[in-house]
N, C-alpha and C. Protein backbone atom coordinates (compact mmCIF):
# COMPACT_ATOMS: atom_id res chain seq x y z
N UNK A 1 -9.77 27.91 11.05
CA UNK A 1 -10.02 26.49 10.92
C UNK A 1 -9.69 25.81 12.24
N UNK A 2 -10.65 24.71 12.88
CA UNK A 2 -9.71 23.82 13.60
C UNK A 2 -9.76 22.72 13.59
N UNK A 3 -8.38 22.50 14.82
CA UNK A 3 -7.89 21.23 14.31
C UNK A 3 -8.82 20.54 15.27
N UNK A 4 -9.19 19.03 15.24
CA UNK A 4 -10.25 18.52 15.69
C UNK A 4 -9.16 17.86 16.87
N UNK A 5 -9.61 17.50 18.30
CA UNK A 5 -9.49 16.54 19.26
C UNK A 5 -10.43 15.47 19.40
N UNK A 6 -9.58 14.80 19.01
CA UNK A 6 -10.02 13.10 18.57
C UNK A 6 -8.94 11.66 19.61
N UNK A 7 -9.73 11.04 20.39
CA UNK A 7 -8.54 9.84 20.36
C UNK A 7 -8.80 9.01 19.28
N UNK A 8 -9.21 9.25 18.36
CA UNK A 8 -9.92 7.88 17.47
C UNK A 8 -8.63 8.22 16.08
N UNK A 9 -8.18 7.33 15.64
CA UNK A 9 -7.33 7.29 14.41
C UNK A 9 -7.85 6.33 13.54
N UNK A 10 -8.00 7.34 12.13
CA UNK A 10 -8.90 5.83 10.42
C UNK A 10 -7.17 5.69 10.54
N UNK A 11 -6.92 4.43 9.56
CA UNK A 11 -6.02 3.74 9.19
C UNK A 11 -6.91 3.58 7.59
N UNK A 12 -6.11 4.20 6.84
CA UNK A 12 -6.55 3.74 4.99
C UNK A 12 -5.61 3.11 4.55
N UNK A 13 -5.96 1.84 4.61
CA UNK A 13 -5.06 0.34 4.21
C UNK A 13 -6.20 -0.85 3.86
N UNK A 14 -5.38 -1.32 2.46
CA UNK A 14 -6.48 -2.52 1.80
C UNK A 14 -5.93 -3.45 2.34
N UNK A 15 -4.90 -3.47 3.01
CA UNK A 15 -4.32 -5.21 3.14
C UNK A 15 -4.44 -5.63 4.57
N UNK A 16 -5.52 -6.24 4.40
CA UNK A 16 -6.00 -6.99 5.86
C UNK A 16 -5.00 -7.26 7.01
N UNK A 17 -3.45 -8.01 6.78
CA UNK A 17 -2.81 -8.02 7.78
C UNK A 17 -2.22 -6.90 8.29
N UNK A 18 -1.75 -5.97 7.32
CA UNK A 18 -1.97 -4.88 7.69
C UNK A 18 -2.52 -3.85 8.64
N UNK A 19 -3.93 -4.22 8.24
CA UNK A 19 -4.70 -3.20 9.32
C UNK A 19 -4.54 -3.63 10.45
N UNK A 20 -4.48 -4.98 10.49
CA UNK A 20 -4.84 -5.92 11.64
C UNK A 20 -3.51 -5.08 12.71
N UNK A 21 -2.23 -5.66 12.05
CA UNK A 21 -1.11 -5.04 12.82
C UNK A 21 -1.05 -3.35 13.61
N UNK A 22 -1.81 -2.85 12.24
CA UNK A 22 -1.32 -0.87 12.92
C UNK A 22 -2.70 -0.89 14.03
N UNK A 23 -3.82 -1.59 13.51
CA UNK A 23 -4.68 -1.37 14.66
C UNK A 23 -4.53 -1.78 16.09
N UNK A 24 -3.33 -3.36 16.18
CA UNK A 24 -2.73 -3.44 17.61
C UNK A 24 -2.04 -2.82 17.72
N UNK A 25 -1.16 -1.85 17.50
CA UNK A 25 -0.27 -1.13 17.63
C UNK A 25 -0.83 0.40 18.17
N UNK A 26 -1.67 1.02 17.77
CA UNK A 26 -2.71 1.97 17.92
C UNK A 26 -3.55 1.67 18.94
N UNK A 27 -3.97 0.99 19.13
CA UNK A 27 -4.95 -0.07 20.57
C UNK A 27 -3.78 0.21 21.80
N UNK A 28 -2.73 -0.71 21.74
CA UNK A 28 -1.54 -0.40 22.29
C UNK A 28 -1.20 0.58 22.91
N UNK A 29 -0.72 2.13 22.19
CA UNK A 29 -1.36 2.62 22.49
C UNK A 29 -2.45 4.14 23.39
N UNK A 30 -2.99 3.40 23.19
CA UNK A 30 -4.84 3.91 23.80
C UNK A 30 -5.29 4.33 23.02
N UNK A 31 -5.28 4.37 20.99
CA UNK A 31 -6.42 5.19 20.37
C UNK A 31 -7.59 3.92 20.24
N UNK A 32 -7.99 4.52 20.20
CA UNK A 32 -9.39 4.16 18.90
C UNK A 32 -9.13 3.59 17.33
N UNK A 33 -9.78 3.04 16.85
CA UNK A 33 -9.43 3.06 15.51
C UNK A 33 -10.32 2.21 14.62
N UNK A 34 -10.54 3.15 13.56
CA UNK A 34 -11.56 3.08 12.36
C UNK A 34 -10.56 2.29 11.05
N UNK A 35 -11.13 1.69 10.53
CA UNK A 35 -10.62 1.14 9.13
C UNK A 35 -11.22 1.47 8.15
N UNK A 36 -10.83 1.92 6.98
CA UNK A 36 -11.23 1.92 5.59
C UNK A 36 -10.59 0.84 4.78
N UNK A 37 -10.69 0.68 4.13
CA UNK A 37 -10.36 -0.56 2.96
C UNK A 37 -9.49 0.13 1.49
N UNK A 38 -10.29 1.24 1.29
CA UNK A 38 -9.85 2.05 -0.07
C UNK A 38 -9.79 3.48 0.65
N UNK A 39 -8.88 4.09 -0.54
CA UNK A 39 -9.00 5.63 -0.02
C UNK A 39 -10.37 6.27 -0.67
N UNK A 40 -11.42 5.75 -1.19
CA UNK A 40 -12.63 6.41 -1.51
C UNK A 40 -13.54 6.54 -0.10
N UNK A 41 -13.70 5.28 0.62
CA UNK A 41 -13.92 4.94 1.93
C UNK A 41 -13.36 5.82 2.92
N UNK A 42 -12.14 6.06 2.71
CA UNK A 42 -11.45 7.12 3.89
C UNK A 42 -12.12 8.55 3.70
N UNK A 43 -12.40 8.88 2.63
CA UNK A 43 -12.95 9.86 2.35
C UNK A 43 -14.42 10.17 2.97
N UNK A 44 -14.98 9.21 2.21
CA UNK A 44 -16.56 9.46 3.07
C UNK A 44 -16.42 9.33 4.58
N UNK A 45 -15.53 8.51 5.35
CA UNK A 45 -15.53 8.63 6.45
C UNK A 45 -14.58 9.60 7.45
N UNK A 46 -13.82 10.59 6.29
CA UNK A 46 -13.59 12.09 6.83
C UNK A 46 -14.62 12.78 7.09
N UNK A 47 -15.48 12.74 6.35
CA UNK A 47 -16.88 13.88 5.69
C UNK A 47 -17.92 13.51 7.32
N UNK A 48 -18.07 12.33 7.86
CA UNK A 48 -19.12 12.49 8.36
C UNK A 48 -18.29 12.05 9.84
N UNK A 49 -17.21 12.00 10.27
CA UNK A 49 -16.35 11.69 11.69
C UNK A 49 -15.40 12.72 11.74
N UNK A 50 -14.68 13.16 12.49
CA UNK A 50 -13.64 13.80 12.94
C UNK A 50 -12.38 12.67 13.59
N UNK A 51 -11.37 12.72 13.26
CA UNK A 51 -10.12 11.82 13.80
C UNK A 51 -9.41 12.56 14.09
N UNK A 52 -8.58 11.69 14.94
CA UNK A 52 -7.57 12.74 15.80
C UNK A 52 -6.08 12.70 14.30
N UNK A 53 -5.96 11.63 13.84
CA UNK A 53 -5.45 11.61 12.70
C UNK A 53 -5.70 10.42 11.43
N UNK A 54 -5.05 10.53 9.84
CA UNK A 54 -5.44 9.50 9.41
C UNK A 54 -3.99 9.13 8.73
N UNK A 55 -4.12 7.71 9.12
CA UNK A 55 -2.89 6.72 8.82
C UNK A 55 -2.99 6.47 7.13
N UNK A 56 -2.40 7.12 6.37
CA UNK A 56 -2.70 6.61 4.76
C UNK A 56 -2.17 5.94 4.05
N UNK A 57 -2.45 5.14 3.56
CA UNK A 57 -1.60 4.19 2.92
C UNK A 57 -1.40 4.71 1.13
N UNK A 58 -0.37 4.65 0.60
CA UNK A 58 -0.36 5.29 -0.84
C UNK A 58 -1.20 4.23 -2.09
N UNK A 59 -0.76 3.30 -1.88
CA UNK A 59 -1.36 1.85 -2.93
C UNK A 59 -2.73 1.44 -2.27
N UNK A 60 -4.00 1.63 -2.99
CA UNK A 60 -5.31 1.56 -2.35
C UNK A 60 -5.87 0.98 -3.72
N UNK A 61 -7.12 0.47 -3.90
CA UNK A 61 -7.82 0.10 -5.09
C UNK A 61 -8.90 1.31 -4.87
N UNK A 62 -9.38 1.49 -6.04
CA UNK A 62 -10.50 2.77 -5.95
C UNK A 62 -9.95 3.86 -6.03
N UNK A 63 -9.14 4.19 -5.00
CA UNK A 63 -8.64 5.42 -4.50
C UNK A 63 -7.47 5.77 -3.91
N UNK A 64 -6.20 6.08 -4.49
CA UNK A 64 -4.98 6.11 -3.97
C UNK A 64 -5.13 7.23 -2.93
N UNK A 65 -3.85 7.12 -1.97
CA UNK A 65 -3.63 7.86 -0.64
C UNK A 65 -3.38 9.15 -1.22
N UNK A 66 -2.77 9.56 -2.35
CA UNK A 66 -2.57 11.10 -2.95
C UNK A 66 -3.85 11.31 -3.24
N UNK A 67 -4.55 11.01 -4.07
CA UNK A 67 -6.21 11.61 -4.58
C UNK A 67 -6.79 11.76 -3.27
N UNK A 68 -6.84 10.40 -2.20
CA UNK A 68 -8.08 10.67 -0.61
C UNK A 68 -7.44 11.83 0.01
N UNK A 69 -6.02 12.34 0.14
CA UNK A 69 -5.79 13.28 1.08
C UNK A 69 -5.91 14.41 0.29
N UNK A 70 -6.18 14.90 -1.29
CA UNK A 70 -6.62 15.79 -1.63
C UNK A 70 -7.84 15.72 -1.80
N UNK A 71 -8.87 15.14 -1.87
CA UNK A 71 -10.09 14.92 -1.42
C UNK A 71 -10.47 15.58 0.18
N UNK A 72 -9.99 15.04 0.82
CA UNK A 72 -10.30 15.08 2.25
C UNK A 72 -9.94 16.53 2.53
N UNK A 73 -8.65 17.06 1.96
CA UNK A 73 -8.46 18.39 2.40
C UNK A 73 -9.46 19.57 1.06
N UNK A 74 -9.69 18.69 0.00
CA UNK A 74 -11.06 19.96 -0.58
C UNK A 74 -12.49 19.77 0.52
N UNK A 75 -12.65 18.47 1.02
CA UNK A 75 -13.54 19.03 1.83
C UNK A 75 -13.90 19.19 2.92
N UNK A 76 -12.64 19.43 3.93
CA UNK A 76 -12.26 19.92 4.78
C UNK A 76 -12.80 21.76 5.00
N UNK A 77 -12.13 22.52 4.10
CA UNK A 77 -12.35 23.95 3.84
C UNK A 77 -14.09 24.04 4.22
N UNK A 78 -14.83 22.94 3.71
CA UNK A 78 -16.49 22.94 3.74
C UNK A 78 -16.84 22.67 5.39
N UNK A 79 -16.29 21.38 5.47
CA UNK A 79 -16.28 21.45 7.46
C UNK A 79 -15.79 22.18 8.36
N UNK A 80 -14.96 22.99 7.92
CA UNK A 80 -14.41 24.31 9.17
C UNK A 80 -13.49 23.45 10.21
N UNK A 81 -12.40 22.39 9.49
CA UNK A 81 -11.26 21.43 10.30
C UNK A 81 -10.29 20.74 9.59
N UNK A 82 -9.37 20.80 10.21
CA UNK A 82 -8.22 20.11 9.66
C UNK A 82 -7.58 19.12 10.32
N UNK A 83 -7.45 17.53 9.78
CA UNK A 83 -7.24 16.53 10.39
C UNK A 83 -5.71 16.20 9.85
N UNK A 84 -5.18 16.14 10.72
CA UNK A 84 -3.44 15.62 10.34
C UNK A 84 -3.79 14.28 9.34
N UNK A 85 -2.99 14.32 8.36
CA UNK A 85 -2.79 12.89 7.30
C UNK A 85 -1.00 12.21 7.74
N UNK A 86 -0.62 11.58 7.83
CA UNK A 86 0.21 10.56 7.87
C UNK A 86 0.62 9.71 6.32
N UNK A 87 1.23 9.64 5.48
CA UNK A 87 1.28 9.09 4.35
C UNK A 87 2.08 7.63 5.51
N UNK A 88 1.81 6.21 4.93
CA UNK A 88 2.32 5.11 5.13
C UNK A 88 2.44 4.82 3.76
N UNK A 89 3.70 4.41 3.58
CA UNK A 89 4.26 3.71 2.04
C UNK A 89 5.02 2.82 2.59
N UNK A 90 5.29 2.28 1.32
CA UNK A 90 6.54 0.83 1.27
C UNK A 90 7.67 1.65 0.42
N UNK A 91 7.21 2.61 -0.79
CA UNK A 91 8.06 3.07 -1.14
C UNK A 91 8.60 4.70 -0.65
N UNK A 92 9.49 4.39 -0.02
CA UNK A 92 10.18 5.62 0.93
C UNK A 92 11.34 6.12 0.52
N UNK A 93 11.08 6.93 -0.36
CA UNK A 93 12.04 8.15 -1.40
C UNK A 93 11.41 9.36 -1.23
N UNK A 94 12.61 10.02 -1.50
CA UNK A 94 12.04 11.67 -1.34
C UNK A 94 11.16 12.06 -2.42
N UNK A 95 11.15 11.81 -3.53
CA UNK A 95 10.36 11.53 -4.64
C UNK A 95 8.68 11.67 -3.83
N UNK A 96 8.23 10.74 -3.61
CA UNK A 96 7.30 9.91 -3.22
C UNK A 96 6.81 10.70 -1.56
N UNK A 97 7.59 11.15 -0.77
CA UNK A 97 7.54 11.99 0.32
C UNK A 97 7.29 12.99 -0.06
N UNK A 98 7.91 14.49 -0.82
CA UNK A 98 7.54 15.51 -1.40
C UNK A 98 5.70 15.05 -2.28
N UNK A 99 5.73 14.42 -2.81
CA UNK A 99 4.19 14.18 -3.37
C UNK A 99 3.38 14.17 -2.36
N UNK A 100 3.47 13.27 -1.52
CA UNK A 100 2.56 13.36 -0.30
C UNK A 100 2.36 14.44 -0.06
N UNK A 101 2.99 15.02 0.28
CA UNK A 101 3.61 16.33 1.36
C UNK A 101 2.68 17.93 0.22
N UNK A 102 2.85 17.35 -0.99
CA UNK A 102 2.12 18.07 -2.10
C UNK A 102 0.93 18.19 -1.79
N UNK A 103 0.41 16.84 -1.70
CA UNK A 103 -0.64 16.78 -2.04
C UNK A 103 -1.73 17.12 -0.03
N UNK A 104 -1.02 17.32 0.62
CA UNK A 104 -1.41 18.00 1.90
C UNK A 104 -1.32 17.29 2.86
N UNK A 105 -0.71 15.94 2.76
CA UNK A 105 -0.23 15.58 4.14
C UNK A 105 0.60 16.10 4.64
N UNK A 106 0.49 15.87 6.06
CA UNK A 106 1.90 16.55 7.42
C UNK A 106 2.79 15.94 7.46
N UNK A 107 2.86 14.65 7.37
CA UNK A 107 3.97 13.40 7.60
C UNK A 107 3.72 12.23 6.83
N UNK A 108 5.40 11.71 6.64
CA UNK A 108 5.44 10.39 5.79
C UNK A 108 6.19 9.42 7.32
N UNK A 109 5.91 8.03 6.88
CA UNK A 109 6.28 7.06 7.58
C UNK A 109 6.22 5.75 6.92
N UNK A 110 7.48 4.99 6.44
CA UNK A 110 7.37 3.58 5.77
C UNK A 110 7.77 2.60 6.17
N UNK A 111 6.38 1.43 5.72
CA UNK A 111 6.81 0.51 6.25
C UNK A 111 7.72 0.00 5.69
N UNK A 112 7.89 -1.67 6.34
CA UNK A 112 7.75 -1.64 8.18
C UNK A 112 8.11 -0.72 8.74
N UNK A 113 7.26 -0.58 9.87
CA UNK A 113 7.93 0.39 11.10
C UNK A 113 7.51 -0.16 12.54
N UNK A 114 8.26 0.41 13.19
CA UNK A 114 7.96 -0.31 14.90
C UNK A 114 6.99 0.11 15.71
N UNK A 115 6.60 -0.17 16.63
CA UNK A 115 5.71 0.73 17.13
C UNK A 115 6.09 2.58 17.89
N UNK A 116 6.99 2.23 17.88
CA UNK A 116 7.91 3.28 18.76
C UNK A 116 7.97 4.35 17.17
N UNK A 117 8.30 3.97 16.35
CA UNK A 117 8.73 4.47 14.99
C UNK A 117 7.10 5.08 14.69
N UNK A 118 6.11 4.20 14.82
CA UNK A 118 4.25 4.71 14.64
C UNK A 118 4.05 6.06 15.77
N UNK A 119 4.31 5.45 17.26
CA UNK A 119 4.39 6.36 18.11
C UNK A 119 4.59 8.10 18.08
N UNK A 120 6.42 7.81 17.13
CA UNK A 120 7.22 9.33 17.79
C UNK A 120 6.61 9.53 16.04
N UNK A 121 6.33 9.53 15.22
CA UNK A 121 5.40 9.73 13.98
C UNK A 121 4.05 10.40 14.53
N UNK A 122 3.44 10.16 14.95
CA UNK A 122 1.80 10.38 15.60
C UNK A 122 2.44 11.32 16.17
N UNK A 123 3.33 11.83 17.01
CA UNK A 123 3.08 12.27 18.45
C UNK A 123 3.62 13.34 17.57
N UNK A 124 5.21 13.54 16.96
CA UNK A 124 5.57 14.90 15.97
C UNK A 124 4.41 15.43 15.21
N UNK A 125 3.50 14.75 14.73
CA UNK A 125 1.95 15.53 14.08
C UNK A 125 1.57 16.46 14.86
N UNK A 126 1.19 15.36 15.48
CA UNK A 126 -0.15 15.78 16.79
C UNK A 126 0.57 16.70 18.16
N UNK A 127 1.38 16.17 18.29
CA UNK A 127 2.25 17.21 19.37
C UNK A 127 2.28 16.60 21.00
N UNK A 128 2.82 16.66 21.68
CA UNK A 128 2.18 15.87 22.87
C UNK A 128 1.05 16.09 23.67
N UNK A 129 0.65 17.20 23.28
CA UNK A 129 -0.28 17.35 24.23
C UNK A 129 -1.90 16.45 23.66
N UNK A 130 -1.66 15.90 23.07
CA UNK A 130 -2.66 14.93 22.18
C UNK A 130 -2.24 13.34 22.22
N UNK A 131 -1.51 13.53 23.29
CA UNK A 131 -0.77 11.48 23.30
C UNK A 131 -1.98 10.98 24.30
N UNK A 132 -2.51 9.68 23.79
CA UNK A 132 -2.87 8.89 24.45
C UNK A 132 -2.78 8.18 26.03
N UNK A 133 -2.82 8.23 26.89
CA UNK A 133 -2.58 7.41 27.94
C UNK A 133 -3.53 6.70 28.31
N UNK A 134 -3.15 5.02 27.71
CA UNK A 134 -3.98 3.77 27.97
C UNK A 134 -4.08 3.87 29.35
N UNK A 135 -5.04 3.01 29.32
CA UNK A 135 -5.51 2.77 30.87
C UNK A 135 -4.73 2.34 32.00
N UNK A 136 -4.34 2.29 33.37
CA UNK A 136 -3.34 1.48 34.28
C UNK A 136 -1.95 2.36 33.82
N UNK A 137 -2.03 3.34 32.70
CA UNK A 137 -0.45 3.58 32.88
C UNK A 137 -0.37 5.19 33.03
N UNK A 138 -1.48 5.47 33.77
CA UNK A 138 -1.77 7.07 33.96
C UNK A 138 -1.24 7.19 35.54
């Protein structure tokens, strides 16, 4: 299987200020970044893009972050790649971390978090050799 090289990161989050925030933060920086609204959305837009990772949020309408990242990883096996998942919650218990983690994400991270906290999150996934360097700071 491989893993895909992507600067582009989905963010699966319904709550508009939300996105708004992780996407400056991600911009920040140097990815890319795609939005979904629901985790049904994140899904179809696993199936037909490759990301370097996906930011998930657990509370979605349509489609919670546990069902899209077992979704995404049944049809993953069909695309011949595996995209790091990120669980983002509000509720941050081990409870709730082990489920993620069940259900095939790599990493949990809850909000709030800082950017530095988004950062060394992304970068333990992905590893460094996959960090971003925005423009002017190369």
């Amino acid at each position: 299987m491989v893993v895909e090289q992507s600067s582009h990161i989905l963010v699966a989050e319904d709550n508009i200020v939300n996105q708004r925030v992780i996407q400056y933060m991600l911009t920040k920086m140097g990815y890319g970044v795609d939005l979904a609204s629901d985790g049904e959305q994140a899904v179809l837009m696993c199936m037909s893009k490759s990301y370097a990772c996906v930011l998930m949020d657990m509370m979605m309408p349509k489609m919670d972050g546990i069902t899209a990242a077992q979704k995404i990883r049944e049809n993953e096996s069909r695309l011949q790649r595996r995209t790091p998942i990120i669980a983002v919650t509000a509720n941050a218990d081990a409870v709730q971390e082990r489920k993620c983690l069940e259900a095939g994400m790599d990493a949990f991270i809850s909000k709030p978090f800082t950017i530095n906290q988004l950062r060394q999150s992304i970068l333990s996934t992905l590893g460094p050799r996959n960090e971003v360097i925005p423009l002017g700071l190369q």
